[in-house]
PDB file of N, CA and C in Angstrom:
ATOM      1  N   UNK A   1      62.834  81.997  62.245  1.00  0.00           N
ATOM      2  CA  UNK A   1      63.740  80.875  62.372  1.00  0.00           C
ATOM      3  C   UNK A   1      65.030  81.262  61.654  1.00  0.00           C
ATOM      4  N   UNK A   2      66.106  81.280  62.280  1.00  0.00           N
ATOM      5  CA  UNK A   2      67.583  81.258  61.916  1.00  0.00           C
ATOM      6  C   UNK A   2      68.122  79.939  61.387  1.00  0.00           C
ATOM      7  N   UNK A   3      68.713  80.006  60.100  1.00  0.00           N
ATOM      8  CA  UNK A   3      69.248  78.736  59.482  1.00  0.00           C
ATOM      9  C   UNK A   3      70.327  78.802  59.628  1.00  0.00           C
ATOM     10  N   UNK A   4      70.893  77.818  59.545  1.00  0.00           N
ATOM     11  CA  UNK A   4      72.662  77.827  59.257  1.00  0.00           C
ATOM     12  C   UNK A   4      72.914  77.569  57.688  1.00  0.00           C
ATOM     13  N   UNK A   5      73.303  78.105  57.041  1.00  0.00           N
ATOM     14  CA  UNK A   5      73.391  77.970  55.421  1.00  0.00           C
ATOM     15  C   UNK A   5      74.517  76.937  55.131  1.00  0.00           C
ATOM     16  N   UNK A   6      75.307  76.827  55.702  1.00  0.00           N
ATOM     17  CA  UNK A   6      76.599  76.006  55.574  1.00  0.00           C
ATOM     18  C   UNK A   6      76.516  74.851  56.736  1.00  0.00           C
ATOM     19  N   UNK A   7      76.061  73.716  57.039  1.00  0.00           N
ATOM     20  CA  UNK A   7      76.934  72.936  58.082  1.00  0.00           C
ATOM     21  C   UNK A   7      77.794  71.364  57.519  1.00  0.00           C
ATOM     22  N   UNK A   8      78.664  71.584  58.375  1.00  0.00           N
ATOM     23  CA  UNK A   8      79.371  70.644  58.065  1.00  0.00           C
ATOM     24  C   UNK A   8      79.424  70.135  59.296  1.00  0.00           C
ATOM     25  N   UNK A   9      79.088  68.291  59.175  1.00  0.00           N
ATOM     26  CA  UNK A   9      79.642  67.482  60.272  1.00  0.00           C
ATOM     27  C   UNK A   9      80.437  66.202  59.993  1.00  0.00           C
ATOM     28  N   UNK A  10      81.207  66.116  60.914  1.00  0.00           N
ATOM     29  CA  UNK A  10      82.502  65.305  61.066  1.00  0.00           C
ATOM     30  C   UNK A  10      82.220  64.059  61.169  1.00  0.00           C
ATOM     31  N   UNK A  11      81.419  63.134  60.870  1.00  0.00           N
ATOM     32  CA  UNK A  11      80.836  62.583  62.309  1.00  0.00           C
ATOM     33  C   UNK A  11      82.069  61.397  63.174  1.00  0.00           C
ATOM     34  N   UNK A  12      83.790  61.556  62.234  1.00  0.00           N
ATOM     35  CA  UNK A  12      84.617  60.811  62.789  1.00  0.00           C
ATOM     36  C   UNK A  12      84.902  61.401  63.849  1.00  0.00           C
ATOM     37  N   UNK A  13      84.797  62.354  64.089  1.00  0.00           N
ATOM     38  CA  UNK A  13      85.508  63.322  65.467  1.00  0.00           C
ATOM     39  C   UNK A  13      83.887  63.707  66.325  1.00  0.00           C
ATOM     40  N   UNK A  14      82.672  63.732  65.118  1.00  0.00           N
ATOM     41  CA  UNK A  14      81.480  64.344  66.386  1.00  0.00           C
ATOM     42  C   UNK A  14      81.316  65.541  66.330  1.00  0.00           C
ATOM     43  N   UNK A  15      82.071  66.716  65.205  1.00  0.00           N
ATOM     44  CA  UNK A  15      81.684  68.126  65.248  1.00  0.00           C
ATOM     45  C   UNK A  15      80.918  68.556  64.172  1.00  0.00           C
ATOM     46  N   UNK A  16      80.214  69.732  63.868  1.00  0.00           N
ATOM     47  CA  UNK A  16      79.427  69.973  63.629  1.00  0.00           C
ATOM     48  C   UNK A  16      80.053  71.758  63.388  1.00  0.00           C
ATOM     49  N   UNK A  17      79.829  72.157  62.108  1.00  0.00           N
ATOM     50  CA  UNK A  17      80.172  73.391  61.968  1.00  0.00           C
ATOM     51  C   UNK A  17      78.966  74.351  61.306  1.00  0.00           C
ATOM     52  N   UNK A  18      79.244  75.061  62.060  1.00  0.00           N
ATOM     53  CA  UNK A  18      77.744  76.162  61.671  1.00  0.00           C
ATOM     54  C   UNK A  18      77.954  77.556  61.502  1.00  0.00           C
ATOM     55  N   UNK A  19      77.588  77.494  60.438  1.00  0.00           N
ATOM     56  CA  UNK A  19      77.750  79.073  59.661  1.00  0.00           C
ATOM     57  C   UNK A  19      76.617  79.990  59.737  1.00  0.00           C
ATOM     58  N   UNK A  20      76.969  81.007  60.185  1.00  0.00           N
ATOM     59  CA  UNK A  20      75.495  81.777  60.119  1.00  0.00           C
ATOM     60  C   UNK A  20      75.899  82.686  59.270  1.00  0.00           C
ATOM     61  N   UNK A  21      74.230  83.756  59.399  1.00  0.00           N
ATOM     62  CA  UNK A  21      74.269  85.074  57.815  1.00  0.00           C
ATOM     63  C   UNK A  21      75.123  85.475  57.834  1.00  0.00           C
ATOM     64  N   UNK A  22      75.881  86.112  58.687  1.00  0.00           N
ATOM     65  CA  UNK A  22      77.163  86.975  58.575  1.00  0.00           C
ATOM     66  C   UNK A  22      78.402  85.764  58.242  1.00  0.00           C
ATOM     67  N   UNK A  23      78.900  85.007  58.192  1.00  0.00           N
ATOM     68  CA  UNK A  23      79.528  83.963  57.534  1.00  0.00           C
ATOM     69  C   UNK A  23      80.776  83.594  58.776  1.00  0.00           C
ATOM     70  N   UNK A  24      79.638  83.569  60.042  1.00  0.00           N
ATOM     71  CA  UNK A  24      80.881  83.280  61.236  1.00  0.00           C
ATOM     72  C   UNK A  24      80.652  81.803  61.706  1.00  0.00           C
ATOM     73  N   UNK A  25      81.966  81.487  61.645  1.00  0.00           N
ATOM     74  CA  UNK A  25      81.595  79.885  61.850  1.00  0.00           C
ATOM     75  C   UNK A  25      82.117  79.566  62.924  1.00  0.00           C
ATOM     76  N   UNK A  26      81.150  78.398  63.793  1.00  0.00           N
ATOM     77  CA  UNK A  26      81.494  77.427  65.489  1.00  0.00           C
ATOM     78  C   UNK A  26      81.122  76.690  64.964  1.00  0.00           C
ATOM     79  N   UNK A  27      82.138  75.998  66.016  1.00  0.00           N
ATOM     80  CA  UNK A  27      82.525  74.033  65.671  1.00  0.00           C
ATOM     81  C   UNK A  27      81.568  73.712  67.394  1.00  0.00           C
ATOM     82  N   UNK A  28      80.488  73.421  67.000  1.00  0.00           N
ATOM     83  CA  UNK A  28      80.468  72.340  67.940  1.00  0.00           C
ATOM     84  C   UNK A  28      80.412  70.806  68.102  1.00  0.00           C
ATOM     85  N   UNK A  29      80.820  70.657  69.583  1.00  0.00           N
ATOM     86  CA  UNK A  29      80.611  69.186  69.434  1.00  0.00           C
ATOM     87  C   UNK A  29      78.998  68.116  69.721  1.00  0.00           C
ATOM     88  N   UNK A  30      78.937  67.449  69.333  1.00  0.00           N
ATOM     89  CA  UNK A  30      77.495  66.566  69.004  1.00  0.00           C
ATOM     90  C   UNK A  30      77.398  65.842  70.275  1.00  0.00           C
ATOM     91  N   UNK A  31      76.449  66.057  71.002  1.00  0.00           N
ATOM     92  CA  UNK A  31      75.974  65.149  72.077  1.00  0.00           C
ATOM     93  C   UNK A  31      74.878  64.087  71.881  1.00  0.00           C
ATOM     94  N   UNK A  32      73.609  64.608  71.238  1.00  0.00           N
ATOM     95  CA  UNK A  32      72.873  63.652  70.838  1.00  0.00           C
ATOM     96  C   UNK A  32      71.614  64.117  69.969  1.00  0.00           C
ATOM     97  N   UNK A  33      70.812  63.559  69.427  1.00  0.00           N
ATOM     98  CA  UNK A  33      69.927  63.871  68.785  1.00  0.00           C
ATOM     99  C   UNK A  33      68.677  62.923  68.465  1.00  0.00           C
ATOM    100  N   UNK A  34      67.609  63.242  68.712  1.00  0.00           N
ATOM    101  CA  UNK A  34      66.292  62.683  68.890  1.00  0.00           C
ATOM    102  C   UNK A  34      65.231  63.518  68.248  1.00  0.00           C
ATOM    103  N   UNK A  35      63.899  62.963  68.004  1.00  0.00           N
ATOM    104  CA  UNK A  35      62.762  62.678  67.335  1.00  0.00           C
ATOM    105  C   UNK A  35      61.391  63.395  68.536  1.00  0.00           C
ATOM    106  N   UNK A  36      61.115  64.706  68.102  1.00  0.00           N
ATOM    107  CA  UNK A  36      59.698  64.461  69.166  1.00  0.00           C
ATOM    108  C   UNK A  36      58.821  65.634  68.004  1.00  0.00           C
ATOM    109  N   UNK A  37      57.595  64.985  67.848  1.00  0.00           N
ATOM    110  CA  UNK A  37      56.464  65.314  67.239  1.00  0.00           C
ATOM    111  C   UNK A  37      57.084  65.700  65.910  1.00  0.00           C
ATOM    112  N   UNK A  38      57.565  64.619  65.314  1.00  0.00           N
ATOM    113  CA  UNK A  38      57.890  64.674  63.796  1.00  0.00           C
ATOM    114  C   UNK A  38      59.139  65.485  63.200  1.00  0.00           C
ATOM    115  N   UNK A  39      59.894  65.928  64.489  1.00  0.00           N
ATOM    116  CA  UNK A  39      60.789  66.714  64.363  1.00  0.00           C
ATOM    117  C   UNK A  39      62.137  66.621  64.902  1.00  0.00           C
ATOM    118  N   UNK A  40      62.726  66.718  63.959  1.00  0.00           N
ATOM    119  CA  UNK A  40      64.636  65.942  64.760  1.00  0.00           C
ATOM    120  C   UNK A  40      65.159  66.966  65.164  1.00  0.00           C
ATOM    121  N   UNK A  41      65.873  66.477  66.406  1.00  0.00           N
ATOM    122  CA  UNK A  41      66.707  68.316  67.347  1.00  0.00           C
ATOM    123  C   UNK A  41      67.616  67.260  67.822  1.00  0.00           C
ATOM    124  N   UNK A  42      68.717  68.779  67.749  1.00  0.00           N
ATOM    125  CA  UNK A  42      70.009  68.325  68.149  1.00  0.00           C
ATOM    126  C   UNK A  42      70.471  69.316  69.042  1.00  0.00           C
ATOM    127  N   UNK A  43      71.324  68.243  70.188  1.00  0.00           N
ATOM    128  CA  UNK A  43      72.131  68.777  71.095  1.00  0.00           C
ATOM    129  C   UNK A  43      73.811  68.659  71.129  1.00  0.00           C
ATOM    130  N   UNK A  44      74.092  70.232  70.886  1.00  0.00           N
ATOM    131  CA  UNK A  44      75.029  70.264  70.956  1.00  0.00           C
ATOM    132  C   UNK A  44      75.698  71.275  71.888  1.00  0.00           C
ATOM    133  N   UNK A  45      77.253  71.149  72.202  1.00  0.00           N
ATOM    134  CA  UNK A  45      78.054  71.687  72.646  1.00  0.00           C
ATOM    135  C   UNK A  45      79.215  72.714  72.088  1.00  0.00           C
ATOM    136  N   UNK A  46      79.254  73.737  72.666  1.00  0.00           N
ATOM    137  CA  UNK A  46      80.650  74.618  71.857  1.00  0.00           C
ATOM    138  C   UNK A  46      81.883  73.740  72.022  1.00  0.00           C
ATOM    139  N   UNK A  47      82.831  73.684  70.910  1.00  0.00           N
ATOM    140  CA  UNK A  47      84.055  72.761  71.141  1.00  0.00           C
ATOM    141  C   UNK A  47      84.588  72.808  71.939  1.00  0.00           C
ATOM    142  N   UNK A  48      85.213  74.248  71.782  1.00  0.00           N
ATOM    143  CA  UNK A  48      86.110  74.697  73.189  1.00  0.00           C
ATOM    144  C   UNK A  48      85.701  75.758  74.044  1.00  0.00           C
ATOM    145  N   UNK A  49      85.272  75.180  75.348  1.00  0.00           N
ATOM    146  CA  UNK A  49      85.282  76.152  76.428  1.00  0.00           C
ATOM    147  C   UNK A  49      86.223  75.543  77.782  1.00  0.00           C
ATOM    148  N   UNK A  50      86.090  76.524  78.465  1.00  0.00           N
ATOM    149  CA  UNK A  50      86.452  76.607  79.548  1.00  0.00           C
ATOM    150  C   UNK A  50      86.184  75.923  80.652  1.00  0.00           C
ATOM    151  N   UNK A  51      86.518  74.632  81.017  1.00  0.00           N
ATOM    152  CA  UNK A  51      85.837  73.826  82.267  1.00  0.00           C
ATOM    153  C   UNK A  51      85.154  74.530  83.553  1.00  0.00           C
ATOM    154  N   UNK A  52      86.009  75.991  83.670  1.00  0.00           N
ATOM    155  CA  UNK A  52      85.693  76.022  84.801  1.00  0.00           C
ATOM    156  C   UNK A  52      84.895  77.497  84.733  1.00  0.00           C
ATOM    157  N   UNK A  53      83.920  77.399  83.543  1.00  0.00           N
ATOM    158  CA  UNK A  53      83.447  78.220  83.700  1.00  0.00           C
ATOM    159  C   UNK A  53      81.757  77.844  83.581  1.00  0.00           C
ATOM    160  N   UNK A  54      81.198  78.107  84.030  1.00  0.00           N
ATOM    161  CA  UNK A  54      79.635  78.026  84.656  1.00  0.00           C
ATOM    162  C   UNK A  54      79.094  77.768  83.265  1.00  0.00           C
ATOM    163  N   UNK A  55      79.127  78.615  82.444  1.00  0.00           N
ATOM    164  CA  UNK A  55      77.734  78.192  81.200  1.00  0.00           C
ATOM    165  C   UNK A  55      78.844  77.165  80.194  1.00  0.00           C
ATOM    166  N   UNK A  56      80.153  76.600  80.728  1.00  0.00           N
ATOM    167  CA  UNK A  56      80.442  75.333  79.930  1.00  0.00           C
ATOM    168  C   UNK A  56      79.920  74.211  79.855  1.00  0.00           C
ATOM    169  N   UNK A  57      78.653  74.085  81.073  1.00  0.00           N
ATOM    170  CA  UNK A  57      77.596  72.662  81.061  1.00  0.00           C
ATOM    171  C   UNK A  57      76.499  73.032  80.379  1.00  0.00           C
ATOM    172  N   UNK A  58      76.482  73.890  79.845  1.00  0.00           N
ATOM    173  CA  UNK A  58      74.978  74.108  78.847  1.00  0.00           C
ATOM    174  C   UNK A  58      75.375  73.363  77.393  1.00  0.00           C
ATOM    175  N   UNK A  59      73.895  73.481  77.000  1.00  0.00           N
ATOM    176  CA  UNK A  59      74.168  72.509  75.291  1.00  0.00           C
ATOM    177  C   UNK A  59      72.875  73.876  74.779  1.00  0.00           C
ATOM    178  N   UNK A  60      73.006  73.711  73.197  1.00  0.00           N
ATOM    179  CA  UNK A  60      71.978  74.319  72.502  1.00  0.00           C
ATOM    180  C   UNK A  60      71.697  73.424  71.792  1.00  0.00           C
ATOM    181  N   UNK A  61      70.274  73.707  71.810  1.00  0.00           N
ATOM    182  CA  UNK A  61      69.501  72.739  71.018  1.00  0.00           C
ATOM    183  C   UNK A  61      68.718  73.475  69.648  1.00  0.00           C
ATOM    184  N   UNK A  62      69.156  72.865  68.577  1.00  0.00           N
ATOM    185  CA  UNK A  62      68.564  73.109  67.001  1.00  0.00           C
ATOM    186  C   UNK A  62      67.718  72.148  66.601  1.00  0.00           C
ATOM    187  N   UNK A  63      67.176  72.659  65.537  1.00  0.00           N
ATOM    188  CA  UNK A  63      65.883  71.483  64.964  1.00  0.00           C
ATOM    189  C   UNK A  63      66.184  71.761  63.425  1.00  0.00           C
ATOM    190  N   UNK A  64      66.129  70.321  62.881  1.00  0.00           N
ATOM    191  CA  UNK A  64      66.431  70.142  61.380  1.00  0.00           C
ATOM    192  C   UNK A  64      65.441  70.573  60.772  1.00  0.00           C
ATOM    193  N   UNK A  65      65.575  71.260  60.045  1.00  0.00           N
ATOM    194  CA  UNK A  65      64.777  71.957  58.451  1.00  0.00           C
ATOM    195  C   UNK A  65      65.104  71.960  57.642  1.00  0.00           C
ATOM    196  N   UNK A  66      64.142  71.668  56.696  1.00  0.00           N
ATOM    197  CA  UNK A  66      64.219  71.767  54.983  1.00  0.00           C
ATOM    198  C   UNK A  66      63.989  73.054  54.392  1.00  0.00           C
ATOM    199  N   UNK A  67      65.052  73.962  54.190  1.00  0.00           N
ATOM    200  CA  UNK A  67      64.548  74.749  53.780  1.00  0.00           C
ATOM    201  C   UNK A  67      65.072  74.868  51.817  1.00  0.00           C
ATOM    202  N   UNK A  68      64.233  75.114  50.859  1.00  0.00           N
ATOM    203  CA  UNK A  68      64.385  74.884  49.338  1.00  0.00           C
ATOM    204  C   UNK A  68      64.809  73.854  49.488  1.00  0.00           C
ATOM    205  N   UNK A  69      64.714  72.453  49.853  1.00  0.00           N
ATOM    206  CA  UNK A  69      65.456  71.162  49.359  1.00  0.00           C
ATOM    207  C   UNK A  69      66.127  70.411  49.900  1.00  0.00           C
ATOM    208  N   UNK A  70      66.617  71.406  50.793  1.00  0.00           N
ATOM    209  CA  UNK A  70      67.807  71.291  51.366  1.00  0.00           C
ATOM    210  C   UNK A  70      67.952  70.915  53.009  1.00  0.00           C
ATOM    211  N   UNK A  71      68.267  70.542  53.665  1.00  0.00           N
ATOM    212  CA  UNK A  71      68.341  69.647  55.218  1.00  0.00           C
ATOM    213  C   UNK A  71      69.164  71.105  56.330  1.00  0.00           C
ATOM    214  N   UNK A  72      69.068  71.583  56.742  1.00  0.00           N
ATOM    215  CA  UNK A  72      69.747  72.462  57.967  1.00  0.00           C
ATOM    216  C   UNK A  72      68.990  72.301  58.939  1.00  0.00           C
ATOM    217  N   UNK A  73      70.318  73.095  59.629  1.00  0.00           N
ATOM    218  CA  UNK A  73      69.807  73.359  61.416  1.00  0.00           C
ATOM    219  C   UNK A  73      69.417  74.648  61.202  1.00  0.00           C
ATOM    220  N   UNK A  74      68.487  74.840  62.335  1.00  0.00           N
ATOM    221  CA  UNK A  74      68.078  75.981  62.419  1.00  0.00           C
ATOM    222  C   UNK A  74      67.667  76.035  63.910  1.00  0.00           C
ATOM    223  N   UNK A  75      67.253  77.284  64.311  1.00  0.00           N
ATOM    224  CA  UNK A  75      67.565  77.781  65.790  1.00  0.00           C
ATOM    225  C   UNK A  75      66.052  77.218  66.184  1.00  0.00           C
ATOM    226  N   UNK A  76      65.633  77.237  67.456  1.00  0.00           N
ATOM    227  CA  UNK A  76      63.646  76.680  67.572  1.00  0.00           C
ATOM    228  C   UNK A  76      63.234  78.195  68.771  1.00  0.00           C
ATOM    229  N   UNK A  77      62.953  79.017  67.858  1.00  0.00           N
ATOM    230  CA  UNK A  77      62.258  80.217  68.451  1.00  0.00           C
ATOM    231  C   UNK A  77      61.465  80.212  69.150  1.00  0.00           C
ATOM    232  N   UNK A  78      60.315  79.403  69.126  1.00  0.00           N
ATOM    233  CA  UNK A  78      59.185  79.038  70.518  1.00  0.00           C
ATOM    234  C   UNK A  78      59.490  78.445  71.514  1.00  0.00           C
ATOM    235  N   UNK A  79      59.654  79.621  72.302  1.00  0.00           N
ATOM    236  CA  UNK A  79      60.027  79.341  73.574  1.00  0.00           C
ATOM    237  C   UNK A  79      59.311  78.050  74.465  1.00  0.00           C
ATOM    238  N   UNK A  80      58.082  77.679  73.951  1.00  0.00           N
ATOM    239  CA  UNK A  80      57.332  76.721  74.865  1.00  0.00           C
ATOM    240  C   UNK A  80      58.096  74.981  74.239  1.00  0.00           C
ATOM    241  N   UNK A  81      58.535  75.452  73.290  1.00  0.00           N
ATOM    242  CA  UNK A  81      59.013  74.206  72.460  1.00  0.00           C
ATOM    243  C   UNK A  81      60.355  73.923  72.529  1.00  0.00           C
ATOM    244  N   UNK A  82      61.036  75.043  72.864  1.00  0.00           N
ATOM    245  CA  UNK A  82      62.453  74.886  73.234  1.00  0.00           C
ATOM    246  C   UNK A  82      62.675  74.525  74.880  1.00  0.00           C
ATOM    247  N   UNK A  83      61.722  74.619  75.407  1.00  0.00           N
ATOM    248  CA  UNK A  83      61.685  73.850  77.309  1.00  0.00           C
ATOM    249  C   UNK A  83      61.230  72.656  76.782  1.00  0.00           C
ATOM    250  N   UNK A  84      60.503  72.187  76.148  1.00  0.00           N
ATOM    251  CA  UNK A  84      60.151  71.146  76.310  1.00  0.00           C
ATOM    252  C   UNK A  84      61.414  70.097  75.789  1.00  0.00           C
ATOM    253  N   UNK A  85      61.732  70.346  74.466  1.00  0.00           N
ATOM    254  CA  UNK A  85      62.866  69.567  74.122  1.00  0.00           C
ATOM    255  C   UNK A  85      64.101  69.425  74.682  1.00  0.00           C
ATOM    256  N   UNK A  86      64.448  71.211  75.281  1.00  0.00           N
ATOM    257  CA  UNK A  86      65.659  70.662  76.355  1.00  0.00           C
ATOM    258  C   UNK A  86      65.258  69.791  77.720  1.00  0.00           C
ATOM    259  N   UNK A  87      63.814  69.862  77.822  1.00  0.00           N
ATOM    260  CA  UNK A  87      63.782  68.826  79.210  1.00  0.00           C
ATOM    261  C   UNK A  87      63.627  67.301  78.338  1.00  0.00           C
ATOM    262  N   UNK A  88      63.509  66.904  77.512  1.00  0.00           N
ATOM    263  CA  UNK A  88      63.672  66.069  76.789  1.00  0.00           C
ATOM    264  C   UNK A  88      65.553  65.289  76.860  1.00  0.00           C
ATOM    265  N   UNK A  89      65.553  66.608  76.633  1.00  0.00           N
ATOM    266  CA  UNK A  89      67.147  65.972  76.425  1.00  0.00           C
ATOM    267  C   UNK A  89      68.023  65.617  77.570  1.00  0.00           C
ATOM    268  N   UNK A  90      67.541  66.616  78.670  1.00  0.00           N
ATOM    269  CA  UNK A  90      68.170  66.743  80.108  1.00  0.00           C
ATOM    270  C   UNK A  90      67.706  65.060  80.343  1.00  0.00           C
ATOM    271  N   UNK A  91      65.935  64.736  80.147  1.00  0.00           N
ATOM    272  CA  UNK A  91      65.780  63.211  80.266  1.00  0.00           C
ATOM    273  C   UNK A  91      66.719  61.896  80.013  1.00  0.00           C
ATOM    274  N   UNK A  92      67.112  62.348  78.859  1.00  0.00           N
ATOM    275  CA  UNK A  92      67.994  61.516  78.078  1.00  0.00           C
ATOM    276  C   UNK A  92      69.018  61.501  78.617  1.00  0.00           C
ATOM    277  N   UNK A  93      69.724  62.361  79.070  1.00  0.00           N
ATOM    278  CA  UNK A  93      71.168  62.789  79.593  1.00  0.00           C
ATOM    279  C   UNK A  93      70.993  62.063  81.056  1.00  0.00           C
ATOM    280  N   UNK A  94      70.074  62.297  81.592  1.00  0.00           N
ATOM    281  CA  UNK A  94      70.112  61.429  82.844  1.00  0.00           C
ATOM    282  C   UNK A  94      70.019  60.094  82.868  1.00  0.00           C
ATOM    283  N   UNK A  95      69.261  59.663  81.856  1.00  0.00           N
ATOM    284  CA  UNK A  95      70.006  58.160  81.701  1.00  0.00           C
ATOM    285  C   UNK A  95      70.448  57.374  81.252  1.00  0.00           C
ATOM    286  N   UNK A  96      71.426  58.164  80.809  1.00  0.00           N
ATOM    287  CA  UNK A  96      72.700  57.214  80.685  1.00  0.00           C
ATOM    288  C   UNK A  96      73.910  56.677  81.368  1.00  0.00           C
ATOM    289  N   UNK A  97      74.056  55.514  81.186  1.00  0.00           N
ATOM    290  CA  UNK A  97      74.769  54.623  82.309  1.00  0.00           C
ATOM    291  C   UNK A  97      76.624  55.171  82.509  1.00  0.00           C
ATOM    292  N   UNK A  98      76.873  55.397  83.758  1.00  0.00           N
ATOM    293  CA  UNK A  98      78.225  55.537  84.161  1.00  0.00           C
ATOM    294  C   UNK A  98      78.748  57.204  83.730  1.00  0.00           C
ATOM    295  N   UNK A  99      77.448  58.453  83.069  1.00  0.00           N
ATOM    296  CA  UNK A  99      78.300  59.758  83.026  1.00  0.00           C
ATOM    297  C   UNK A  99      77.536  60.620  83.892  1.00  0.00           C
ATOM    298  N   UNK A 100      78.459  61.433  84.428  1.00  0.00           N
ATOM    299  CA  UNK A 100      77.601  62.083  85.593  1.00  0.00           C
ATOM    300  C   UNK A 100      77.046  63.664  84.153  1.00  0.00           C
ATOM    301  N   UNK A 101      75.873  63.903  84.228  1.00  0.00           N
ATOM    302  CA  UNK A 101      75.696  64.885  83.920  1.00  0.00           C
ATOM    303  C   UNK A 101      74.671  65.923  84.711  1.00  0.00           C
ATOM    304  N   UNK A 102      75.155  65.932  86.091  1.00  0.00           N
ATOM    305  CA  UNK A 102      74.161  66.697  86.933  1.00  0.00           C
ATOM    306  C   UNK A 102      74.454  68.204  86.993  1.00  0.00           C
ATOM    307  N   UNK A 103      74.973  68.883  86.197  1.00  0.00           N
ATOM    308  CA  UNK A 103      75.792  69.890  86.031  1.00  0.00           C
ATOM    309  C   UNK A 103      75.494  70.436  84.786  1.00  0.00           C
ATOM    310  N   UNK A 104      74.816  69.123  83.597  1.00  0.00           N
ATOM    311  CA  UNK A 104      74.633  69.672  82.199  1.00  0.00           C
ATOM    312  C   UNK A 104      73.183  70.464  82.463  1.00  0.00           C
ATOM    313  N   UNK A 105      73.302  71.839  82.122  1.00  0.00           N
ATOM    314  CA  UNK A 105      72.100  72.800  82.234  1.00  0.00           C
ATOM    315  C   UNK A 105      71.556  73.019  80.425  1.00  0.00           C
ATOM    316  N   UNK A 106      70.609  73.043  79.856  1.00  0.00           N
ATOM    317  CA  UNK A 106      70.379  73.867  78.648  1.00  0.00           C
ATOM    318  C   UNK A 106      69.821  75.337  78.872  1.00  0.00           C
ATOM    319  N   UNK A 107      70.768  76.072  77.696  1.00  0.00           N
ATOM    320  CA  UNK A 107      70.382  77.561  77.909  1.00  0.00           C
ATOM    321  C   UNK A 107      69.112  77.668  77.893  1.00  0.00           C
ATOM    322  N   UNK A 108      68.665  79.315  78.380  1.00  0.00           N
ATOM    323  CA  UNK A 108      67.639  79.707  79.104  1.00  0.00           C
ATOM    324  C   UNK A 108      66.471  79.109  80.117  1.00  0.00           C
ATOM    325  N   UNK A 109      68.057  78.458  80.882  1.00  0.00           N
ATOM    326  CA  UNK A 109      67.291  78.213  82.360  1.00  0.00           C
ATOM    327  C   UNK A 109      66.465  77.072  82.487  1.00  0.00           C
ATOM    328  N   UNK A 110      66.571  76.032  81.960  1.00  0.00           N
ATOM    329  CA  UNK A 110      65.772  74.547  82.298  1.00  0.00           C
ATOM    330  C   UNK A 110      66.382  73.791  83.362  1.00  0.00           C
ATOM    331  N   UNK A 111      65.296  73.495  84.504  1.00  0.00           N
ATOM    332  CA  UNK A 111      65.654  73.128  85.556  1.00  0.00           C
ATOM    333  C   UNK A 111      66.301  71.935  85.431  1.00  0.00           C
ATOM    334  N   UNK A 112      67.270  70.954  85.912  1.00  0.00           N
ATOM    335  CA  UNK A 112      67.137  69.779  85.959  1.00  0.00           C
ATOM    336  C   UNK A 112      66.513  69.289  87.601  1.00  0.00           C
ATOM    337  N   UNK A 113      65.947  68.726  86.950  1.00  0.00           N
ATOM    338  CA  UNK A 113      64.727  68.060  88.240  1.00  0.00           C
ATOM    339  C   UNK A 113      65.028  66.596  88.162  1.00  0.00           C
TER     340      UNK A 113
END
């Protein structure tokens, strides 16, 4: 599991800054975040991309950890657990009222069905 040692979030603006080991930091922006089997994950977005580029409808999804004390994101390495929560989220994303998100994909390939 990959931590982020540093994050900082905005939550007046919705971003979210994440530092990894090598001390490189992305701002993303916060889409949403939910609860499944005792465990909080978050979906987020890179701040700035490119509309018109294909992997700008993806989100990554992190899961909160305590690691020494302390509250971070960290990356969710099991692959069987990272489909499940992005179809979780794709759930969520579909219903909500008046935004089209038929286009929002999560990395490594989760269908939206």
């Amino acid at each position: 599991m990959s931590e982020n040692e540093n994050t900082y979030l905005d939550e007046d603006e919705g971003i979210i800054e994440l530092e990894d080991e090598d001390g490189n930091v992305t701002r993303f922006e916060f889409v949403d975040r939910a609860e499944m089997n005792g465990t909080v994950y978050y979906a987020l977005i890179p701040e700035e991309y490119d509309e018109n580029d294909e992997s700008a409808a993806e989100f990554v999804v992190l899961k909160e950890a305590v690691i020494d004390g302390e509250a971070m994101l960290a990356t969710v390495d099991d692959d069987d657990e990272y489909q499940k929560v992005g179809e979780m989220f794709l759930q969520r994303f579909s219903e909500l009222p008046d935004m089209d998100f038929s286009e929002l994909e999560k990395l490594d390939g989760v269908d939206d069905e």
